[in-house]
C-alpha atoms as a PDB file:
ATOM      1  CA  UNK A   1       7.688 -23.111   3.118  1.00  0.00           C
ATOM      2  CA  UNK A   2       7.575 -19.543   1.011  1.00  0.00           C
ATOM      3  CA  UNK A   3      10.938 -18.838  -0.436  1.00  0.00           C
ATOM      4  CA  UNK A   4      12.385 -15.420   0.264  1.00  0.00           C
ATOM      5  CA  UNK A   5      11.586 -14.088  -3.584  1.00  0.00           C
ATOM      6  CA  UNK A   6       8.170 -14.978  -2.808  1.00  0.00           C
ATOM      7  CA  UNK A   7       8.018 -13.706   0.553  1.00  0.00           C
ATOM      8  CA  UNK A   8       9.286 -10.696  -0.358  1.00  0.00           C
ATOM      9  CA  UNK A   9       7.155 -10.416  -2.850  1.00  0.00           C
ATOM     10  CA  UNK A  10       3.915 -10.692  -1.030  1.00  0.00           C
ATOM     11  CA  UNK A  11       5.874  -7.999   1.286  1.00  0.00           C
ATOM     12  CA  UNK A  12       6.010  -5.656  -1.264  1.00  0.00           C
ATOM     13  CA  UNK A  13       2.412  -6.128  -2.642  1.00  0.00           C
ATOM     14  CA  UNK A  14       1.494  -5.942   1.039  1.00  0.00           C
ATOM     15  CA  UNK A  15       3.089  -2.642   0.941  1.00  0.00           C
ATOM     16  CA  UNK A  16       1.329  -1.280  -2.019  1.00  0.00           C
ATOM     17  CA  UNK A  17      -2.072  -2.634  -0.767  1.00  0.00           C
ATOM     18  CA  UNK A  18      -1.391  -0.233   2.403  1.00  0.00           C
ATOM     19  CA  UNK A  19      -0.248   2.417   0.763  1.00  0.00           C
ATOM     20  CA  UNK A  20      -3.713   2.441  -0.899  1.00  0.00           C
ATOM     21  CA  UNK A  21      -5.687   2.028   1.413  1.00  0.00           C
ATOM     22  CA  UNK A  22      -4.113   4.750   3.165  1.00  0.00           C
ATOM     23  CA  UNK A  23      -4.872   7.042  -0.234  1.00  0.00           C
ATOM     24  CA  UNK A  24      -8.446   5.765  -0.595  1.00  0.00           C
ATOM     25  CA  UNK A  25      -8.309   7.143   3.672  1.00  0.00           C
ATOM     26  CA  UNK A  26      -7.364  10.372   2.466  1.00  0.00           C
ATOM     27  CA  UNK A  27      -9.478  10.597  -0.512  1.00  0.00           C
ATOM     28  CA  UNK A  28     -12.077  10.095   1.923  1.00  0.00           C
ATOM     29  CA  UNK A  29     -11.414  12.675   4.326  1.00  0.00           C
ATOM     30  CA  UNK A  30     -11.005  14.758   1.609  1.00  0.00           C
ATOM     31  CA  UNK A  31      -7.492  15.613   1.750  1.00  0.00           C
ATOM     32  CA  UNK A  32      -6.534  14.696  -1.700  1.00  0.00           C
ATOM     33  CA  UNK A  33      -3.436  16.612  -1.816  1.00  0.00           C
ATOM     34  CA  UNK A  34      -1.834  15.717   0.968  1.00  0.00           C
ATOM     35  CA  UNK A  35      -0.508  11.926  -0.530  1.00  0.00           C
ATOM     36  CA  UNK A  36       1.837  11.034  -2.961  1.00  0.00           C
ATOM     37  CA  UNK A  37       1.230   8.321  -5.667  1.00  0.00           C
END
């Protein structure tokens, strides 16, 4: 079993992982100012 450091580690990384992809969606659509890093 994952202890809760490393669970909430992989929650945060998680996090970051969607919060690029969702800039890399943007930057695709071509609304580059519209997300903040």
């Amino acid at each position: 079993m994952r202890t809760r450091v490393e669970m909430t580690k992989a929650a945060l990384c998680c996090s970051k992982l969607t919060r690029l992809a969702q800039a890399f969606r943007y930057i695709a659509d071509g609304e580059v100012g519209h997300f903040g890093l």
